[in-house]
PDB file of N, CA and C in Angstrom:
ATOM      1  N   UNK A   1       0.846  -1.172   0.000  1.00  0.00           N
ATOM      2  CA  UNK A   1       0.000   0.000   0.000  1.00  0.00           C
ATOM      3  C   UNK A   1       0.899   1.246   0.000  1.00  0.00           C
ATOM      4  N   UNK A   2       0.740   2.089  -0.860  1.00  0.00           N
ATOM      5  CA  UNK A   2       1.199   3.492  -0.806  1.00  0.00           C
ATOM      6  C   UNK A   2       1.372   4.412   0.055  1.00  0.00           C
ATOM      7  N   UNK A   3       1.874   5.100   0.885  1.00  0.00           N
ATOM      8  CA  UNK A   3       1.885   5.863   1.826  1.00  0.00           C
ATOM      9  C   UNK A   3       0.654   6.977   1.886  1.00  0.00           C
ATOM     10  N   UNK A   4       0.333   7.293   0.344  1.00  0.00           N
ATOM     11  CA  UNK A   4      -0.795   8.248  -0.047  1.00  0.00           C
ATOM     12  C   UNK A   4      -1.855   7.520   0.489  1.00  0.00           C
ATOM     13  N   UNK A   5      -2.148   6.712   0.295  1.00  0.00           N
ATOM     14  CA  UNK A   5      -3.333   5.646   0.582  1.00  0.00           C
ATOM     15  C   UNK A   5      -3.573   5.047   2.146  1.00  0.00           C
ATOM     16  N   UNK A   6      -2.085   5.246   2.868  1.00  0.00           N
ATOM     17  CA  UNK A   6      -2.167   4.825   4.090  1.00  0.00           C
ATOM     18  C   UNK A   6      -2.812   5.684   4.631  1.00  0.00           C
ATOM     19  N   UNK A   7      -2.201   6.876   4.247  1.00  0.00           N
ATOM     20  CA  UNK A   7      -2.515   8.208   5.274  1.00  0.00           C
ATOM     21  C   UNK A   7      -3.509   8.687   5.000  1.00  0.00           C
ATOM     22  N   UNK A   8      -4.769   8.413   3.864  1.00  0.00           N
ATOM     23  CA  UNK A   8      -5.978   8.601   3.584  1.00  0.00           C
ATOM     24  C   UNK A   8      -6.815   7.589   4.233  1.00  0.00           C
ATOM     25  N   UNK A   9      -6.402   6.616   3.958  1.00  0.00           N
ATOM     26  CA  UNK A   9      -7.477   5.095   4.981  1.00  0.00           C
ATOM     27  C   UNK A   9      -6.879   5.968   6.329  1.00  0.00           C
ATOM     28  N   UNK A  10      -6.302   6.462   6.886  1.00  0.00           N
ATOM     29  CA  UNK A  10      -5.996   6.558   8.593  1.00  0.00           C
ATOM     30  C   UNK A  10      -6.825   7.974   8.992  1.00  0.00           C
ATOM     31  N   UNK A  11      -6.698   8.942   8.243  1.00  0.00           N
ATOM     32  CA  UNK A  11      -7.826   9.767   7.714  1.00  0.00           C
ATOM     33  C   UNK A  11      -9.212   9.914   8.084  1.00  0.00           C
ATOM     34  N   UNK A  12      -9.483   8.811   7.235  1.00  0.00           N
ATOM     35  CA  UNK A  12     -10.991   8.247   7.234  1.00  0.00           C
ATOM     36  C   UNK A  12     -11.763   7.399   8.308  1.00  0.00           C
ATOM     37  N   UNK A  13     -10.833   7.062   8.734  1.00  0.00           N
ATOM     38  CA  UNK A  13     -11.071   6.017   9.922  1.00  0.00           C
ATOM     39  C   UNK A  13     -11.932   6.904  11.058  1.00  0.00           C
ATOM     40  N   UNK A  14     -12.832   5.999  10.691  1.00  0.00           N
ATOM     41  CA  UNK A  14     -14.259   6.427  12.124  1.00  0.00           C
ATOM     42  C   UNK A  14     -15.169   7.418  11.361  1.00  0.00           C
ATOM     43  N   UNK A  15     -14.776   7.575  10.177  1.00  0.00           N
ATOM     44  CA  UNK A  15     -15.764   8.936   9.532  1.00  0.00           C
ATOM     45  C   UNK A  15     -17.044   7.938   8.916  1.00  0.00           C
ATOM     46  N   UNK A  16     -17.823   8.238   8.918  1.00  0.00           N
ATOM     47  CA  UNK A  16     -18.903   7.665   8.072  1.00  0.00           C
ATOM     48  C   UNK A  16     -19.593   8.906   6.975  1.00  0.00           C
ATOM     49  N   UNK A  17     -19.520   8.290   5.991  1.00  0.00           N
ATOM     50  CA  UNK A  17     -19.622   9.007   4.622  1.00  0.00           C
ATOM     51  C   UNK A  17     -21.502   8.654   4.772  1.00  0.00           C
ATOM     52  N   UNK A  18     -21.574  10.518   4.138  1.00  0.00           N
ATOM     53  CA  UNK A  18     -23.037  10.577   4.160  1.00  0.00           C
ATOM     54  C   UNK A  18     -23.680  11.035   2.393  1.00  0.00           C
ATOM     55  N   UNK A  19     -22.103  10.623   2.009  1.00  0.00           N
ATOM     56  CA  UNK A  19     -22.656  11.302   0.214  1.00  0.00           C
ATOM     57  C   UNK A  19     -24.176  10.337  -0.493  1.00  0.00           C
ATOM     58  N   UNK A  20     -23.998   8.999   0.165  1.00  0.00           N
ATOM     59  CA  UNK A  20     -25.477   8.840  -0.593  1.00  0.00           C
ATOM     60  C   UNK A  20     -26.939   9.439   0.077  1.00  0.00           C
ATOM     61  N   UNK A  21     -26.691   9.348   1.077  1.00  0.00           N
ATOM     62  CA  UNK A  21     -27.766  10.143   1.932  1.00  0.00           C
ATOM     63  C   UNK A  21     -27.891  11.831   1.403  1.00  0.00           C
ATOM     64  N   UNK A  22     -27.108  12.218   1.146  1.00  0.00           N
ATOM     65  CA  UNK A  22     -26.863  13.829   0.548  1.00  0.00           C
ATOM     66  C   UNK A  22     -27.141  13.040  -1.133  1.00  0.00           C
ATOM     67  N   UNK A  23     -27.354  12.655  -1.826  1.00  0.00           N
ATOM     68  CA  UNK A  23     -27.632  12.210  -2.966  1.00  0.00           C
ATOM     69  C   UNK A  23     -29.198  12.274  -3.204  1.00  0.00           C
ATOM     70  N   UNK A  24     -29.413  10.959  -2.341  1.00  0.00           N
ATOM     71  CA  UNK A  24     -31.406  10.814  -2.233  1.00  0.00           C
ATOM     72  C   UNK A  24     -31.593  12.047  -1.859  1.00  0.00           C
ATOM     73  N   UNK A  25     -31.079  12.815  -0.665  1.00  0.00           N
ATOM     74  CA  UNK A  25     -32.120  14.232   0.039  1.00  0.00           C
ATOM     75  C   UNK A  25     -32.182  14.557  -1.567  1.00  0.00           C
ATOM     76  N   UNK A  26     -30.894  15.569  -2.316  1.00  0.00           N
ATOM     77  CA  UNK A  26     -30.874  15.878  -3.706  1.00  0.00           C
ATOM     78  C   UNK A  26     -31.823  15.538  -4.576  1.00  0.00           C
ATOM     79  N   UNK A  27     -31.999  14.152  -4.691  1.00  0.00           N
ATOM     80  CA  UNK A  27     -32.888  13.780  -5.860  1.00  0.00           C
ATOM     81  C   UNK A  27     -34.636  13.881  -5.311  1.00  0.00           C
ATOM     82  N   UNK A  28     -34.456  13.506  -4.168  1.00  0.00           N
ATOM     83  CA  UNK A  28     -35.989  14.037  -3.615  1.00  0.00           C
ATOM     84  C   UNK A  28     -36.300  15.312  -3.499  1.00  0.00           C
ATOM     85  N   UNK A  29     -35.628  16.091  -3.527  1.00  0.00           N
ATOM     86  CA  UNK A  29     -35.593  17.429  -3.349  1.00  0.00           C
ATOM     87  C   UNK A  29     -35.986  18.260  -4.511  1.00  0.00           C
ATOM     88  N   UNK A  30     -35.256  17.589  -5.643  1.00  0.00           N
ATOM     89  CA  UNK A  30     -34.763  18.301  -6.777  1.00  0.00           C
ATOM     90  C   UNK A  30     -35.668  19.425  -7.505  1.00  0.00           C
ATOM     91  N   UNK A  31     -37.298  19.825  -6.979  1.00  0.00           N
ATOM     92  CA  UNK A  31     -37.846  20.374  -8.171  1.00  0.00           C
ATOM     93  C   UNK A  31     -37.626  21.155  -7.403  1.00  0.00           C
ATOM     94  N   UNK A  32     -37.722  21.882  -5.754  1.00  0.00           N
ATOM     95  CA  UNK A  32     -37.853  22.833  -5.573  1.00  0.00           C
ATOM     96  C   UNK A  32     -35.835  23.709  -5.404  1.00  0.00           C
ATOM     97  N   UNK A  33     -35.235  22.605  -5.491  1.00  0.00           N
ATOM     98  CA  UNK A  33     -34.012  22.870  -5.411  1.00  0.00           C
ATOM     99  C   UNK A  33     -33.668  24.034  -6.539  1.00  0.00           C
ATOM    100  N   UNK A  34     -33.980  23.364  -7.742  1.00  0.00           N
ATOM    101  CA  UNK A  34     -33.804  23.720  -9.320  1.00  0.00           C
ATOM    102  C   UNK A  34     -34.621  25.418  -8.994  1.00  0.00           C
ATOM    103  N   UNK A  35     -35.691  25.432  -8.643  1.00  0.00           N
ATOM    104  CA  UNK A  35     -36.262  26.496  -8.635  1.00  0.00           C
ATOM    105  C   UNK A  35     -35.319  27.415  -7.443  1.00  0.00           C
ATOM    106  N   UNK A  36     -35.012  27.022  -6.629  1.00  0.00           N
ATOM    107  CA  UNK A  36     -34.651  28.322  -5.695  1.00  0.00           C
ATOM    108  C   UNK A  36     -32.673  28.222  -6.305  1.00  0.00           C
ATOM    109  N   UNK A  37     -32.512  27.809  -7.163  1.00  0.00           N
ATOM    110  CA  UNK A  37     -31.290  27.905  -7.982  1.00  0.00           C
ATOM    111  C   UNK A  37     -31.135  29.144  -8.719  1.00  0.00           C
ATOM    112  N   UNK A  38     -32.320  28.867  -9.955  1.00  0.00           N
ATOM    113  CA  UNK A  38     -33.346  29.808 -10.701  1.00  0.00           C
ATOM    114  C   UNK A  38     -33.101  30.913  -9.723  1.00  0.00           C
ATOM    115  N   UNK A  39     -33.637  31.229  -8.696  1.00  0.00           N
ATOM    116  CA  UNK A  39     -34.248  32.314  -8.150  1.00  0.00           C
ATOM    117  C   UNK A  39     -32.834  33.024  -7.644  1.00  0.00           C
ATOM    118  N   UNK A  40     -31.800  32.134  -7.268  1.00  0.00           N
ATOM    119  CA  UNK A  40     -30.699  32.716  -6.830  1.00  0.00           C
ATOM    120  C   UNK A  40     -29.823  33.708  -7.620  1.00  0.00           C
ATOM    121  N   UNK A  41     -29.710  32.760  -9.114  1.00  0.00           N
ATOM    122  CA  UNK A  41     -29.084  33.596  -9.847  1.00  0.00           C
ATOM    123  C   UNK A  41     -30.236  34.571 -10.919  1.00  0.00           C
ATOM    124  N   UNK A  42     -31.288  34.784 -10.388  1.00  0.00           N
ATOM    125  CA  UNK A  42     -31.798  35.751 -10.534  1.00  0.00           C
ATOM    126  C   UNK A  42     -31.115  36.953  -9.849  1.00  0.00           C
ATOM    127  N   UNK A  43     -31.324  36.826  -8.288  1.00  0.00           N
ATOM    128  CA  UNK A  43     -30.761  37.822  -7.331  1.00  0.00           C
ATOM    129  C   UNK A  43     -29.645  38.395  -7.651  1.00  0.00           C
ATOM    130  N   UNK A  44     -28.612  36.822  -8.068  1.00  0.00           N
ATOM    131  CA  UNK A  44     -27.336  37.881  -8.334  1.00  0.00           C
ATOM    132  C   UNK A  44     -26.673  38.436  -9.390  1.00  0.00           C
ATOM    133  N   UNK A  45     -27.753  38.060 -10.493  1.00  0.00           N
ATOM    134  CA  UNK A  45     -28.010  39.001 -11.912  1.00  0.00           C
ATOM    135  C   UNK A  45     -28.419  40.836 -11.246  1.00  0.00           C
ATOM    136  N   UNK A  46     -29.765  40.567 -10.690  1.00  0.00           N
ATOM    137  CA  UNK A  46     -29.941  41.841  -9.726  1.00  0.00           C
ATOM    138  C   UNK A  46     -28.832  43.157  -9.064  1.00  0.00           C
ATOM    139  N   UNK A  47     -28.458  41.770  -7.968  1.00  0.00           N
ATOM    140  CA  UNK A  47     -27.452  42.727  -7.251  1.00  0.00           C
ATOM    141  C   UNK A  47     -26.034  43.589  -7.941  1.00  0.00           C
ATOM    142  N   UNK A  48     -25.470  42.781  -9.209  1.00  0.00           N
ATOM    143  CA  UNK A  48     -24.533  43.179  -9.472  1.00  0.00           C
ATOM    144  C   UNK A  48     -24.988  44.243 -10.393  1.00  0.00           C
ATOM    145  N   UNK A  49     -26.172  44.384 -11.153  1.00  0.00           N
ATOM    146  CA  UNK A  49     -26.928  45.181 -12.370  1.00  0.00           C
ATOM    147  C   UNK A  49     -27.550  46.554 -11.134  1.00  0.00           C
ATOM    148  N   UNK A  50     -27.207  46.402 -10.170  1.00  0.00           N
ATOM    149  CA  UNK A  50     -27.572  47.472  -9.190  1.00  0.00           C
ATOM    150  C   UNK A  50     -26.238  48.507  -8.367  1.00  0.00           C
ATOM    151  N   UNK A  51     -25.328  47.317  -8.471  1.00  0.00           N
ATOM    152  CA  UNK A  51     -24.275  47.451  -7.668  1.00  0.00           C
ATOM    153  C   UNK A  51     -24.433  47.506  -5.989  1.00  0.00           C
ATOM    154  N   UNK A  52     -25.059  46.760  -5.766  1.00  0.00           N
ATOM    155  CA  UNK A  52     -25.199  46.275  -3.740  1.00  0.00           C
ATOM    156  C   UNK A  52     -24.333  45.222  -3.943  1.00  0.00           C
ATOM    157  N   UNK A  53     -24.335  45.324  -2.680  1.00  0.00           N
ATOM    158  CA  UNK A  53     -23.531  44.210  -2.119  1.00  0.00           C
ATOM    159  C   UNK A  53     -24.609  43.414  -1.110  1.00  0.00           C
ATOM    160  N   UNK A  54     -23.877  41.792  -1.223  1.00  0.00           N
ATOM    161  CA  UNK A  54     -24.766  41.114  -0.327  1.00  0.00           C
ATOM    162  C   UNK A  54     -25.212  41.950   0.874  1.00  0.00           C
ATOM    163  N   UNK A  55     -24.195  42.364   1.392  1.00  0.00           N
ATOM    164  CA  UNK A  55     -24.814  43.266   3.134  1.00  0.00           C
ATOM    165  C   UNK A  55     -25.847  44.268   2.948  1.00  0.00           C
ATOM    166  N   UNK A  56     -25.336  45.019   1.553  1.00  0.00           N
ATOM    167  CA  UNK A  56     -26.999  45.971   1.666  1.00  0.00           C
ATOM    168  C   UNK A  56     -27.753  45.362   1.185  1.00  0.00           C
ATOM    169  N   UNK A  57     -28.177  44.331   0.436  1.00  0.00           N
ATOM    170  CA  UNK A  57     -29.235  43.657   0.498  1.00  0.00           C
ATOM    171  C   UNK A  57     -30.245  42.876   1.464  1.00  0.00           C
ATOM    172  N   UNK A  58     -28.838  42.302   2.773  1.00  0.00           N
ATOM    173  CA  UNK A  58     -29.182  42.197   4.264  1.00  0.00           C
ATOM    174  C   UNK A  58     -30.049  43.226   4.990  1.00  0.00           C
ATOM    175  N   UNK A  59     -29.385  44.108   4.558  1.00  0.00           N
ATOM    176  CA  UNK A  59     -29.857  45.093   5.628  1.00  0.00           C
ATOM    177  C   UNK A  59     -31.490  45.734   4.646  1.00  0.00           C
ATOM    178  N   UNK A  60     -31.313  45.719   3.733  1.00  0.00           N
ATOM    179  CA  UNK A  60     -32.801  46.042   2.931  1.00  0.00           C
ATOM    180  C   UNK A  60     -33.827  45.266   3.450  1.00  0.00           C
ATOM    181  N   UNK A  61     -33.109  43.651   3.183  1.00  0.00           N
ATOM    182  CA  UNK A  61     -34.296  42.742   3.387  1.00  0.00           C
ATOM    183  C   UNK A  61     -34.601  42.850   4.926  1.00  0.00           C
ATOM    184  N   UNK A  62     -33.291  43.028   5.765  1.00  0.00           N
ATOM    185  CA  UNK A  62     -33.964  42.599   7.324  1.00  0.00           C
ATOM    186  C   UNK A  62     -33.700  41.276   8.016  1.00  0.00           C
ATOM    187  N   UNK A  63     -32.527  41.043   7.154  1.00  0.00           N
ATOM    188  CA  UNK A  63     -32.165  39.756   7.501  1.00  0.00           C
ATOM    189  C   UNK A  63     -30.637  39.630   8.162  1.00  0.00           C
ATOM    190  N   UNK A  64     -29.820  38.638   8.067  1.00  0.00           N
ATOM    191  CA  UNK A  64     -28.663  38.645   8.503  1.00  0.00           C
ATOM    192  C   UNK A  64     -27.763  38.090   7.337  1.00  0.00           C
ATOM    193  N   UNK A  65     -26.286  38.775   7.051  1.00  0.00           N
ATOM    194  CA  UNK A  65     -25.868  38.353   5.718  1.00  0.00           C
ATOM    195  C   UNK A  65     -25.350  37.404   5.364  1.00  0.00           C
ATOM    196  N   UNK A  66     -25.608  36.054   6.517  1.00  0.00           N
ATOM    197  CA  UNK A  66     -25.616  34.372   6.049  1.00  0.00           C
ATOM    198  C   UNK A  66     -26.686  33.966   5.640  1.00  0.00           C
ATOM    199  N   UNK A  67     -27.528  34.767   5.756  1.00  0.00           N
ATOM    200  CA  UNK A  67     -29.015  34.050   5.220  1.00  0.00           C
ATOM    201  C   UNK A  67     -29.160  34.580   3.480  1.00  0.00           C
ATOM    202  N   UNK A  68     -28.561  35.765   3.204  1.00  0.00           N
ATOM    203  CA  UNK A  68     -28.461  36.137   2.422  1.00  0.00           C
ATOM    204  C   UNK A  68     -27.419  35.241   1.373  1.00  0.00           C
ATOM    205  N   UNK A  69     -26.120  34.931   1.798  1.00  0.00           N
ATOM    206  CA  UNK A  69     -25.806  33.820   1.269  1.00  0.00           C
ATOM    207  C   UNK A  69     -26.668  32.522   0.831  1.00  0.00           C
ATOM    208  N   UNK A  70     -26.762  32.108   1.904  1.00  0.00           N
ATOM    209  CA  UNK A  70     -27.865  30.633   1.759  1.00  0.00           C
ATOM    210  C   UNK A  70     -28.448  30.991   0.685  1.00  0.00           C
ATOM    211  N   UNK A  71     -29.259  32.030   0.428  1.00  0.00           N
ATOM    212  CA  UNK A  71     -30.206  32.584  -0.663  1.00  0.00           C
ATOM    213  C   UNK A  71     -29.593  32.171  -2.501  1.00  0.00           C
ATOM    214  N   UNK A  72     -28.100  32.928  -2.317  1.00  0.00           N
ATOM    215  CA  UNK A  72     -27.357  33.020  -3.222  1.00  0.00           C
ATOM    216  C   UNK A  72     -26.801  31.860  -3.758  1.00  0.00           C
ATOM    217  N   UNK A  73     -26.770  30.648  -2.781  1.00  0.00           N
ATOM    218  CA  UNK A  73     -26.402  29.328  -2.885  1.00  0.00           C
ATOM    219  C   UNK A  73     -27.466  28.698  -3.662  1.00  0.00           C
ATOM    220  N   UNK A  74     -28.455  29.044  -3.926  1.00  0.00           N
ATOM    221  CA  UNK A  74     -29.543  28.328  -4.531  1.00  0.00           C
ATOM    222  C   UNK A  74     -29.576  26.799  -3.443  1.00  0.00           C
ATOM    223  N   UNK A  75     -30.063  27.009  -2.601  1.00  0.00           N
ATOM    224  CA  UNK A  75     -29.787  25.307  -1.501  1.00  0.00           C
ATOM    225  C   UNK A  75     -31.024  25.720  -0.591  1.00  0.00           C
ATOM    226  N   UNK A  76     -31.831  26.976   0.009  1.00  0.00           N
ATOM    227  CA  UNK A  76     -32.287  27.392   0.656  1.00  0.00           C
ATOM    228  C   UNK A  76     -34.173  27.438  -0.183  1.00  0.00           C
ATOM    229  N   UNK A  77     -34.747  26.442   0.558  1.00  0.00           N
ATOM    230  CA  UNK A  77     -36.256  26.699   0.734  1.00  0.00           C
ATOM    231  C   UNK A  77     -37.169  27.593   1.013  1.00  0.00           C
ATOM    232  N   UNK A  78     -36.929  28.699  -0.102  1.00  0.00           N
ATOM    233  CA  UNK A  78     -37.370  29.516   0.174  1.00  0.00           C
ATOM    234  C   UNK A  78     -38.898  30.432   0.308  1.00  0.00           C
ATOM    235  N   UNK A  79     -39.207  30.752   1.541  1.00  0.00           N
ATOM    236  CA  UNK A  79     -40.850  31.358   1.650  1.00  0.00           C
ATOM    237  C   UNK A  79     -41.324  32.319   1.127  1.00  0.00           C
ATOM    238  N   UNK A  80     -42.535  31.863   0.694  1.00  0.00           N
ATOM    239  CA  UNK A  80     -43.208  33.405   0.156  1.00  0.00           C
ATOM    240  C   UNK A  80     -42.745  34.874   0.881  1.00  0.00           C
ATOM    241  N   UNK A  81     -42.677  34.680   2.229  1.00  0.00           N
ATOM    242  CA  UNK A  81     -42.336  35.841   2.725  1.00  0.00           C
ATOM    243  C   UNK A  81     -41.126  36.339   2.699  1.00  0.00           C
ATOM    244  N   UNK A  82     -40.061  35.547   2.389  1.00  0.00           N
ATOM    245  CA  UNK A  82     -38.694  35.844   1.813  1.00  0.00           C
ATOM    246  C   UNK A  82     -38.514  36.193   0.224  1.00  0.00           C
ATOM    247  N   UNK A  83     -39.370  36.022  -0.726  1.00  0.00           N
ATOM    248  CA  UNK A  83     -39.174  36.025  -2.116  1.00  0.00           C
ATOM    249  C   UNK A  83     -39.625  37.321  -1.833  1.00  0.00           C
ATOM    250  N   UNK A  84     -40.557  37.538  -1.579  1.00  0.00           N
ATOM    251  CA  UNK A  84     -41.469  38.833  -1.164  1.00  0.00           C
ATOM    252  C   UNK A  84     -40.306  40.670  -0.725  1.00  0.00           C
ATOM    253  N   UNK A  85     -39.713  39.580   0.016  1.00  0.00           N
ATOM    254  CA  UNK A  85     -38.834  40.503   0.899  1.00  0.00           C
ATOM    255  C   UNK A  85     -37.525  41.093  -0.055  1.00  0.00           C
ATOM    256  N   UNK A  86     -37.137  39.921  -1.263  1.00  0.00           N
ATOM    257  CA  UNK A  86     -36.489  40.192  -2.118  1.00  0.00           C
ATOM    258  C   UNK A  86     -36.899  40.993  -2.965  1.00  0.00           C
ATOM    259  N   UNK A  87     -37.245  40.773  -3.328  1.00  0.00           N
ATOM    260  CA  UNK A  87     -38.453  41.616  -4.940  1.00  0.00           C
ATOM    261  C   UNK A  87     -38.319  42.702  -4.251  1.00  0.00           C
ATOM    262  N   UNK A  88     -39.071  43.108  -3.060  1.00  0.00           N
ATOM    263  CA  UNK A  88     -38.995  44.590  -2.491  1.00  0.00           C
ATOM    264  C   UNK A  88     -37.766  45.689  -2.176  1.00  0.00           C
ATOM    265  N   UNK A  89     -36.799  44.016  -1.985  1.00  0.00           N
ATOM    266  CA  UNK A  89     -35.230  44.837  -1.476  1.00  0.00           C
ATOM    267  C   UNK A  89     -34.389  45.163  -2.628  1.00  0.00           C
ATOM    268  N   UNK A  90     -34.413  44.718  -3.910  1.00  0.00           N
ATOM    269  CA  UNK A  90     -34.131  44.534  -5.173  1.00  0.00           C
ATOM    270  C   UNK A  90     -35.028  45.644  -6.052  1.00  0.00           C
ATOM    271  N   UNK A  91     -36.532  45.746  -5.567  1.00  0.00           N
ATOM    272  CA  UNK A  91     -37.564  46.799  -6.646  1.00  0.00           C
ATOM    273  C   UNK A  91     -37.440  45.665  -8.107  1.00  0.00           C
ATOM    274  N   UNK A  92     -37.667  44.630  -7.610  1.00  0.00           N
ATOM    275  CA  UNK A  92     -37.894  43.540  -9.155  1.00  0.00           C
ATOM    276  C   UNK A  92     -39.357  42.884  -8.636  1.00  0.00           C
ATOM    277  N   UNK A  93     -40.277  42.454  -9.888  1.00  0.00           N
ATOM    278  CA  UNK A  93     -41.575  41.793  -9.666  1.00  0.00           C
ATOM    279  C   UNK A  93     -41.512  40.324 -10.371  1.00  0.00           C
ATOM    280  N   UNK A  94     -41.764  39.726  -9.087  1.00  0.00           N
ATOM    281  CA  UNK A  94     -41.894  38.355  -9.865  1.00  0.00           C
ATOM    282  C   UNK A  94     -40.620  37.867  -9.933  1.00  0.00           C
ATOM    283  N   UNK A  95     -40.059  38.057  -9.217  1.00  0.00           N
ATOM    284  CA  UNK A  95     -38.429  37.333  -9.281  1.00  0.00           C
ATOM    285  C   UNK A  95     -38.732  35.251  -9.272  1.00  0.00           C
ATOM    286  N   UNK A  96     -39.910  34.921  -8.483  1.00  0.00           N
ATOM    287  CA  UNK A  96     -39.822  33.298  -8.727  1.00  0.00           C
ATOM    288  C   UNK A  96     -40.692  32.674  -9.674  1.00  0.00           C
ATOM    289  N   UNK A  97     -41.017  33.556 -10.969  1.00  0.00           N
ATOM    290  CA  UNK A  97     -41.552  33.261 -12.379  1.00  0.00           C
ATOM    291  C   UNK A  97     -40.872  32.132 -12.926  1.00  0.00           C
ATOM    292  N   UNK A  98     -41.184  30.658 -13.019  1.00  0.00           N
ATOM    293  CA  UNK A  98     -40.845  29.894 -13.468  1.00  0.00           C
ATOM    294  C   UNK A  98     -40.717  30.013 -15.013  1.00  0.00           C
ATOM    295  N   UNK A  99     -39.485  29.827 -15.478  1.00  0.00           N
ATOM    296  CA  UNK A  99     -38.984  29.433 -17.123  1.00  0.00           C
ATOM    297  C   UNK A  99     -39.907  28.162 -17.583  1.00  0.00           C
ATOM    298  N   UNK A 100     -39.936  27.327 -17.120  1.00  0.00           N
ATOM    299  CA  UNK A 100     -40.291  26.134 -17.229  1.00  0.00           C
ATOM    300  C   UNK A 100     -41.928  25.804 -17.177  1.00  0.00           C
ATOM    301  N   UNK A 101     -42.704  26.608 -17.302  1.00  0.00           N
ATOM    302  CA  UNK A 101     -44.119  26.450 -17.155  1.00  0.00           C
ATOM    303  C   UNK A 101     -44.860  25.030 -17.483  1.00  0.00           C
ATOM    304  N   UNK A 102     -44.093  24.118 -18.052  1.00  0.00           N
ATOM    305  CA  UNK A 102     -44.612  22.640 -18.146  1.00  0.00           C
ATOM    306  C   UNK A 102     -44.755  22.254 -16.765  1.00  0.00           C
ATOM    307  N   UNK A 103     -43.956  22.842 -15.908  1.00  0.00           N
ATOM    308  CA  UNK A 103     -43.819  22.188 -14.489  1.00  0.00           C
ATOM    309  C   UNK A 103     -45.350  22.594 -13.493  1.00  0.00           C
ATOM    310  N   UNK A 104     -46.131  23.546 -13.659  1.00  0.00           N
ATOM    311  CA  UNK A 104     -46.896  24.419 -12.949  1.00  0.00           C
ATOM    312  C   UNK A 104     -48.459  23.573 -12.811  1.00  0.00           C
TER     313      UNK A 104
END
């Protein structure tokens, strides 16, 4: 055995790998995932066509500027009352208008 390989098995040892479990959540997940993806790089089409920065967008929306990330990550489930809060902090309508209208 390789030394690369030793010191990776010694590494690993006691870790339990959760990539298929993070796989299924993914694939069960996936329609609303895709959509708040959509919606993310909406925002940061927005923000940069405005010139804010994540923090003044924080501070517009009323939020804190990890949540504002999360947002930007497209990974975050996002509520009517948060899309809401965007559109308003941004002055855009309809920011979670699905492309895809077969889906609706």
């Amino acid at each position: 055995m390789t030394k690369g390989l030793e010191r990776l098995l010694e590494l690993s040892k006691g870790r339990v790998s959760t990539w298929r479990e993070e796989a299924e959540w993914r694939e069960a997940n996936k329609e609303w995932l895709e959509y708040s993806a959509q919606i993310a790089v909406q925002v940061l089409f927005a923000i940069k066509n405005k010139e804010i920065t994540q923090q003044q967008l924080a501070l517009r929306m009323g939020v804190c500027p990890q949540y504002v990330d999360k947002i930007l990550k497209g990974r975050e489930n996002l509520s009517l009352e948060t899309i809401s809060k965007v559109e308003q902090a941004l002055n855009i309508p309809h920011i979670c208008s699905r492309t895809d209208e077969s889906r609706m």
